[in-house]
Protein backbone atom coordinates (compact mmCIF):
# COMPACT_ATOMS: atom_id res chain seq x y z
CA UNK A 1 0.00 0.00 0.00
CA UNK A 2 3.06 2.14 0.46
CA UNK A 3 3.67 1.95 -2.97
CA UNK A 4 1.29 4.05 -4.03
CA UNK A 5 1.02 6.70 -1.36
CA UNK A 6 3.77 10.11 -1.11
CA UNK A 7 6.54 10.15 1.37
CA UNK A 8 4.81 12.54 2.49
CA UNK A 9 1.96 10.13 3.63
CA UNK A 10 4.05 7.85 5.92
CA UNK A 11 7.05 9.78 6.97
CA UNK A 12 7.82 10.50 10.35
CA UNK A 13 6.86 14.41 11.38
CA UNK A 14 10.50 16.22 12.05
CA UNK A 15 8.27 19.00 14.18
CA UNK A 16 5.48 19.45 15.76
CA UNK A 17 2.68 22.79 16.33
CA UNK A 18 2.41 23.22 19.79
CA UNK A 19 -0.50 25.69 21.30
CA UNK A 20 1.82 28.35 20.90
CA UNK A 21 2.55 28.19 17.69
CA UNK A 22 -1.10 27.30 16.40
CA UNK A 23 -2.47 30.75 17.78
CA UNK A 24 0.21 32.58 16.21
CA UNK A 25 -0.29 31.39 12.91
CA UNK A 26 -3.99 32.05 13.12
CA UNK A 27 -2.91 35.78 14.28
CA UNK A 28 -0.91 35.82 11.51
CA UNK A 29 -3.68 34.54 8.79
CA UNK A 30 -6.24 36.78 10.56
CA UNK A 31 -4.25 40.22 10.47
CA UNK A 32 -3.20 39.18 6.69
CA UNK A 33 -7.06 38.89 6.14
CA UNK A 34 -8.13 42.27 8.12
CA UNK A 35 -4.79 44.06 6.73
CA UNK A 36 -5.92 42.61 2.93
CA UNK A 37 -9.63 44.49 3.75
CA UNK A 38 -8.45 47.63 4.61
CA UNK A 39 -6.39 48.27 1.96
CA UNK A 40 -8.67 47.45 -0.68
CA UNK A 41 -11.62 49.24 1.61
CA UNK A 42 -8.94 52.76 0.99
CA UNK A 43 -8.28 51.88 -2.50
CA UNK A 44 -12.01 50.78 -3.81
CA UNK A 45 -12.15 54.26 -5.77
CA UNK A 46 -9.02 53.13 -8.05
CA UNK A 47 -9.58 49.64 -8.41
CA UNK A 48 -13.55 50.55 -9.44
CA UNK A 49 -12.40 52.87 -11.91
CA UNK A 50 -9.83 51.07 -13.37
CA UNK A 51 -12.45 48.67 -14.27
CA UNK A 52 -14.31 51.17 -15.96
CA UNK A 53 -16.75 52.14 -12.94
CA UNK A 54 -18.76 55.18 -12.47
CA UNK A 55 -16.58 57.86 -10.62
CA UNK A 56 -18.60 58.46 -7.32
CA UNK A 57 -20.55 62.52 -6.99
CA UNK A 58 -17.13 63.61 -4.20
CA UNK A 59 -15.04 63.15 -7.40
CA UNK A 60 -17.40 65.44 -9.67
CA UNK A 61 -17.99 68.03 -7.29
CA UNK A 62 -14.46 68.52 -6.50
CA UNK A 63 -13.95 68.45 -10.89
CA UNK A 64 -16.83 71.20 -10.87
CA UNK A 65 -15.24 73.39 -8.29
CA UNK A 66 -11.89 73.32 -9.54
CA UNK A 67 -13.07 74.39 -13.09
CA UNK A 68 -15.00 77.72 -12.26
């Protein structure tokens, strides 16, 4: 049955994830997550209009009053 499994299957574990470690990797997947939504929560604007989105009424009024 060996045969037709991966090393990785049946090898002996070099390590081990203590409680320690375990938390701090899900701190580290969590604030990748949170970081990940806030920077596309402060860059929405440029990646809507990149895609060809409507530019949003702050945008216009500030074009309007810079042009009189």
């Amino acid at each position: 049955m060996e045969l037709f499994l991966p090393p990785i299957f049946y090898a002996k574990p070099l390590a081990y994830l203590d409680p320690g470690s375990g938390s701090m990797l899900i701190q580290l997947i969590l604030a990748a997550l949170l970081g990940f939504g806030v920077l596309l929560r402060s860059q929405w604007e440029k990646i809507k209009s990149m895609f060809g989105g409507k530019r949003s009424n702050n945008d216009e009024d500030q074009d309007n009053e810079t042009e009189e």
